[in-house]
N, C-alpha and C. Protein backbone atom coordinates (compact mmCIF):
# COMPACT_ATOMS: atom_id res chain seq x y z
N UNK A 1 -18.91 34.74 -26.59
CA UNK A 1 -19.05 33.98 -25.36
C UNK A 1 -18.00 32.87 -25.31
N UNK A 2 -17.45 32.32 -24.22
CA UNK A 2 -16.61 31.71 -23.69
C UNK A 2 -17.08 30.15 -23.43
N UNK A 3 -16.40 29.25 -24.37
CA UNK A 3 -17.27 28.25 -23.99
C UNK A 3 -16.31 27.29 -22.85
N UNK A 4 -16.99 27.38 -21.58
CA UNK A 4 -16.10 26.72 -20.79
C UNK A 4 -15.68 25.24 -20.61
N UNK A 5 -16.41 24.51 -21.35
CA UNK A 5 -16.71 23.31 -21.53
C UNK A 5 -15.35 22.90 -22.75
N UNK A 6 -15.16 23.73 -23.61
CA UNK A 6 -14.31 23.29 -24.75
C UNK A 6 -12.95 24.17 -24.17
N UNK A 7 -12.99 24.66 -23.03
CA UNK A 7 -11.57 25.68 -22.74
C UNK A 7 -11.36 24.10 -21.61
N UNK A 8 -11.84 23.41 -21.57
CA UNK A 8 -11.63 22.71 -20.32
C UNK A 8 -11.25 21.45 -21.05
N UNK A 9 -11.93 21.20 -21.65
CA UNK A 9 -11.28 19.81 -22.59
C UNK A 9 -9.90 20.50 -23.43
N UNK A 10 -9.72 21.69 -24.01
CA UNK A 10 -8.66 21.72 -24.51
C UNK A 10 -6.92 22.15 -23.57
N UNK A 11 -7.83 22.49 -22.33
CA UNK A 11 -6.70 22.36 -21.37
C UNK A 11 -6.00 21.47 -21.11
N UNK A 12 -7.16 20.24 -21.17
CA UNK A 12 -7.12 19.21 -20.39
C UNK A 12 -5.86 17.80 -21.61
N UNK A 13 -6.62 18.58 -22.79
CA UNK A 13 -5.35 17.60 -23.60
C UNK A 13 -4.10 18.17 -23.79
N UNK A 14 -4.23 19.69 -23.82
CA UNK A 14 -3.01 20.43 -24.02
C UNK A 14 -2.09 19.62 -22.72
N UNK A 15 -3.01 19.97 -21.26
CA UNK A 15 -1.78 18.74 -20.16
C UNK A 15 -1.44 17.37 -20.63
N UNK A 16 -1.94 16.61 -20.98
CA UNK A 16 -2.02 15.17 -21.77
C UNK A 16 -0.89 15.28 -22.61
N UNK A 17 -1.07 16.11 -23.72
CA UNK A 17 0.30 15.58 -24.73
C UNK A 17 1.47 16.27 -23.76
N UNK A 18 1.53 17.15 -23.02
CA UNK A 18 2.64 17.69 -22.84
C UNK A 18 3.50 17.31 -21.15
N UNK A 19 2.41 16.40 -21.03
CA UNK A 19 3.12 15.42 -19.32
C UNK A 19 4.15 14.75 -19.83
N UNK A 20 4.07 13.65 -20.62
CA UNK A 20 5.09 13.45 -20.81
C UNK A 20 6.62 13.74 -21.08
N UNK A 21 6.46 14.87 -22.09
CA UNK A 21 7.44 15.55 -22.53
C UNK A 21 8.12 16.59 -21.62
N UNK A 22 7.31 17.03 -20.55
CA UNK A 22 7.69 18.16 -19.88
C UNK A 22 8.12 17.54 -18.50
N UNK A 23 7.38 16.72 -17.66
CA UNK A 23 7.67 16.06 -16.55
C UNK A 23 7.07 16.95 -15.83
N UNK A 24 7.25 16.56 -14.52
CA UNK A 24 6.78 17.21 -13.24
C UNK A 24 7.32 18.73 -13.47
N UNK A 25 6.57 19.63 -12.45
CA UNK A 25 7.09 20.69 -12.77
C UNK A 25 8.25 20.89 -11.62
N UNK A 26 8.93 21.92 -11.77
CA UNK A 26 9.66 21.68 -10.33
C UNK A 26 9.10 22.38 -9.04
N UNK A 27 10.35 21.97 -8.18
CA UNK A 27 9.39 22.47 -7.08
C UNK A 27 9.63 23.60 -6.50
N UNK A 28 8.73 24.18 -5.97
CA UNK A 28 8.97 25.72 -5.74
C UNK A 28 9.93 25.49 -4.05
N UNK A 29 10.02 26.76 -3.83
CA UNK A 29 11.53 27.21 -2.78
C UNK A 29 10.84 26.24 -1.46
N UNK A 30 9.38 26.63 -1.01
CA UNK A 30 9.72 25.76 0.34
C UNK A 30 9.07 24.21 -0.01
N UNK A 31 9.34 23.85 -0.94
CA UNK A 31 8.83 22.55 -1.56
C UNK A 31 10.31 22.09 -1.25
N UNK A 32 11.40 22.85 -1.57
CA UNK A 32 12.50 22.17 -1.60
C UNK A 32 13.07 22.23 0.26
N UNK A 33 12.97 23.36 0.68
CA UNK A 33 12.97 23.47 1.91
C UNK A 33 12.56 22.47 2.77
N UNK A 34 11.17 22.41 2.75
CA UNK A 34 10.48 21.16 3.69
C UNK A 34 11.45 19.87 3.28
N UNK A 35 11.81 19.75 2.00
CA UNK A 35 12.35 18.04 1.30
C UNK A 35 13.78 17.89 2.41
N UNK A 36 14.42 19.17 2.07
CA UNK A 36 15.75 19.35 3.00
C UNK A 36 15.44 19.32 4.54
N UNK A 37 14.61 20.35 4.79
CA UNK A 37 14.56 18.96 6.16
C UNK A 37 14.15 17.92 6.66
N UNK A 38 13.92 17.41 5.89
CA UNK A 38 12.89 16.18 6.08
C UNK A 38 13.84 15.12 5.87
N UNK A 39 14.82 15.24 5.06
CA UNK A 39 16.06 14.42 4.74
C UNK A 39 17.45 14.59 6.01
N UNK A 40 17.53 15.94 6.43
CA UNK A 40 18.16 16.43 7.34
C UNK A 40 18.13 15.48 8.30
N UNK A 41 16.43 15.66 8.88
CA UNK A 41 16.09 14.94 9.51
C UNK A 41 16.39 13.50 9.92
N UNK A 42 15.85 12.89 8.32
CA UNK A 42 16.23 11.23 8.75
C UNK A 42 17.80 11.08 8.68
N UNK A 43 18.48 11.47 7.98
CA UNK A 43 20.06 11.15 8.34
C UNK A 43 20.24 11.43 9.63
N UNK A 44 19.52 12.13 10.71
CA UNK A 44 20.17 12.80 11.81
C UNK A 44 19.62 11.52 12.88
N UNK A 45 18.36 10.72 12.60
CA UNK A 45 17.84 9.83 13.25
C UNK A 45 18.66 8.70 12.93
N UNK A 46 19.00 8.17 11.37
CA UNK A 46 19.58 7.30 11.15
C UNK A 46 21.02 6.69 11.62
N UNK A 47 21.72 8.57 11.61
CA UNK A 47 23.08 8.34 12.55
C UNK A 47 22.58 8.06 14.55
N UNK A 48 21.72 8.68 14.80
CA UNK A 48 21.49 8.33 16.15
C UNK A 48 20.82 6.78 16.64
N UNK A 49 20.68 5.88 15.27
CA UNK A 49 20.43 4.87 15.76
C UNK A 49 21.29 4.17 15.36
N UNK A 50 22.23 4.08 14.52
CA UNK A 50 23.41 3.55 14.59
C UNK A 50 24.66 3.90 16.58
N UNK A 51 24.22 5.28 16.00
CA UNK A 51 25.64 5.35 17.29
C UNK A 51 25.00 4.59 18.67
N UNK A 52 23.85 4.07 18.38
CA UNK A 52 23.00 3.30 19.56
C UNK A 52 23.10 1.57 18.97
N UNK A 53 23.94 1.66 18.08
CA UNK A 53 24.14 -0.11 18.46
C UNK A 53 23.30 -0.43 17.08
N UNK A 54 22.49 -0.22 16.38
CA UNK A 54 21.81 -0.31 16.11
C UNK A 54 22.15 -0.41 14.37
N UNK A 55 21.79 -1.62 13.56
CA UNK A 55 22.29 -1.41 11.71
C UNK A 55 20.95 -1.35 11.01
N UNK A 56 20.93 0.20 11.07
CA UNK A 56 19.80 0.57 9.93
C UNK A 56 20.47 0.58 8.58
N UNK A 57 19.52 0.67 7.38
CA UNK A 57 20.04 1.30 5.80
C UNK A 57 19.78 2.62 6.46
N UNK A 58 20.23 3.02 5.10
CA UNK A 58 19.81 4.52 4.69
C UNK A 58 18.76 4.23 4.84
N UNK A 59 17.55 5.32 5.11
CA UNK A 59 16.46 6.03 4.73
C UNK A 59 16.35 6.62 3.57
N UNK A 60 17.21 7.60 2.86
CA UNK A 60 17.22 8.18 2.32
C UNK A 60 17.01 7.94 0.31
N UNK A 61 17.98 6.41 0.30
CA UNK A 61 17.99 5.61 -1.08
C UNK A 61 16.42 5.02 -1.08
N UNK A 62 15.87 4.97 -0.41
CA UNK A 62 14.25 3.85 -0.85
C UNK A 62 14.79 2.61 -0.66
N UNK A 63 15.54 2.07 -0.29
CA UNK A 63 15.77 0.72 0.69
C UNK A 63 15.63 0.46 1.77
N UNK A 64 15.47 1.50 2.78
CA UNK A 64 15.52 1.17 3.60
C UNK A 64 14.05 0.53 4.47
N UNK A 65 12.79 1.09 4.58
CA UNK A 65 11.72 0.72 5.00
C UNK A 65 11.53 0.66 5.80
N UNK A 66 10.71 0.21 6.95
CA UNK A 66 10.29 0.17 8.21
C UNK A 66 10.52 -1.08 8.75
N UNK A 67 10.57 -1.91 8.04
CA UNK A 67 10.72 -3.50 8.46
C UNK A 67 12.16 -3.40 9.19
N UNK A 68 13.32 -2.86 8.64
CA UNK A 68 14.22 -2.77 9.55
C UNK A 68 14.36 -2.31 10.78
N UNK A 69 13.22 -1.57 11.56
CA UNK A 69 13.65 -1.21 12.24
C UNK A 69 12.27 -1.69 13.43
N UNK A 70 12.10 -3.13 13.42
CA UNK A 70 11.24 -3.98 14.16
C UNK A 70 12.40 -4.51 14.95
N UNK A 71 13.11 -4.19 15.44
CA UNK A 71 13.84 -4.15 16.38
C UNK A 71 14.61 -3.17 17.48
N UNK A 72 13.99 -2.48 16.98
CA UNK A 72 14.59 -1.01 17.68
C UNK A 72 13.17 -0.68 18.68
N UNK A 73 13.63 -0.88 20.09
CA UNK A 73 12.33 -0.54 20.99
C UNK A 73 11.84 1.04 20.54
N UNK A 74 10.63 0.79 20.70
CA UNK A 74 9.82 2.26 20.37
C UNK A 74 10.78 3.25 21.15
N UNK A 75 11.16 3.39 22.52
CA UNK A 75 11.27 4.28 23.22
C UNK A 75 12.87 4.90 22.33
N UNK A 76 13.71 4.21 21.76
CA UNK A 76 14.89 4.43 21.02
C UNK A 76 14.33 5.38 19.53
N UNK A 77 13.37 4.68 19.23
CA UNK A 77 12.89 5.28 17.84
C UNK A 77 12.33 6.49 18.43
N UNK A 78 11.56 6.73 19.18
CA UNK A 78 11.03 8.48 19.47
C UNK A 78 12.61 9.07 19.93
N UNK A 79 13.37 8.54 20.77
CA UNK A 79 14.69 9.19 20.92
C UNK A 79 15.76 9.62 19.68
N UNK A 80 15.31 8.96 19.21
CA UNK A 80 16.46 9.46 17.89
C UNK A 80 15.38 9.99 17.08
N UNK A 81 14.31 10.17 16.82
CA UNK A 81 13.57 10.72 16.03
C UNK A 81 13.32 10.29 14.75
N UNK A 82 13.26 8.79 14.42
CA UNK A 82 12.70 7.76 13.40
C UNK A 82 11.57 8.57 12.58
N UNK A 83 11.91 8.17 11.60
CA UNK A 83 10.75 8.50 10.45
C UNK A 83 10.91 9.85 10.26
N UNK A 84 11.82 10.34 10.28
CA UNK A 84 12.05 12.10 10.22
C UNK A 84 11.06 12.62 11.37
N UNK A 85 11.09 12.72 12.28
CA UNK A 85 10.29 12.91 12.93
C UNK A 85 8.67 12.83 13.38
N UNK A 86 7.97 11.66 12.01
CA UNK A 86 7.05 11.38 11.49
C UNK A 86 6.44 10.46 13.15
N UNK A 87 5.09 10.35 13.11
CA UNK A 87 4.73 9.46 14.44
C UNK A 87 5.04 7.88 14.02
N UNK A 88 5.44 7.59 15.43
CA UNK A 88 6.26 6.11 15.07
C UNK A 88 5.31 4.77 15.71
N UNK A 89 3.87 5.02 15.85
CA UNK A 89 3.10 4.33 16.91
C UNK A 89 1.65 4.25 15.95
N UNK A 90 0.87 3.29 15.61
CA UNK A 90 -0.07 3.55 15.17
C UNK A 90 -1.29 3.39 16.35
N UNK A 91 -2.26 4.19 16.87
CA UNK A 91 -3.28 4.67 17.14
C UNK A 91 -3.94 2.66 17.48
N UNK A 92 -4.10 2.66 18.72
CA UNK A 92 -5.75 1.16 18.40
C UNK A 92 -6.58 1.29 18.06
């Protein structure tokens, strides 16, 4: 008999010692797909709010944030497609 209780704890440390050493696993084909456009994306918003006057960072480095772009009227941010196309309005 199968004891599921000790297949589950020894899974469970076998993941433990070996997170570290191994890291994330990678990511499968449309893991990378979705990432690529999603990046596509914000460079394509980021250049359309520049060529609108406009000095964003990158998106792309983790500097950039949302705080920069409390100046950009909403109606510009749905036009260029801010946040990778993510919703740019929170709900009341």
């Amino acid at each position: 008999d199968l004891d599921m209780d000790a297949l589950s704890a020894a899974a469970e440390s076998c993941r433990e010692s070996t997170e570290d050493k191994l890291g994330e696993r990678p990511a499968t084909a449309s893991e990378k797909e979705s990432r690529e456009e999603f990046e596509a994306a914000l460079r394509e918003s980021t250049r359309c709010l520049r060529d609108k006057g406009f000095d964003v960072p990158d998106q792309l480095d983790g500097t950039g944030g949302t705080d920069s772009m409390d100046d950009v009227p909403e109606d510009v941010l749905e036009e260029c497609g801010a946040f990778g196309g993510m919703a740019t309005t929170v709900a009341p």
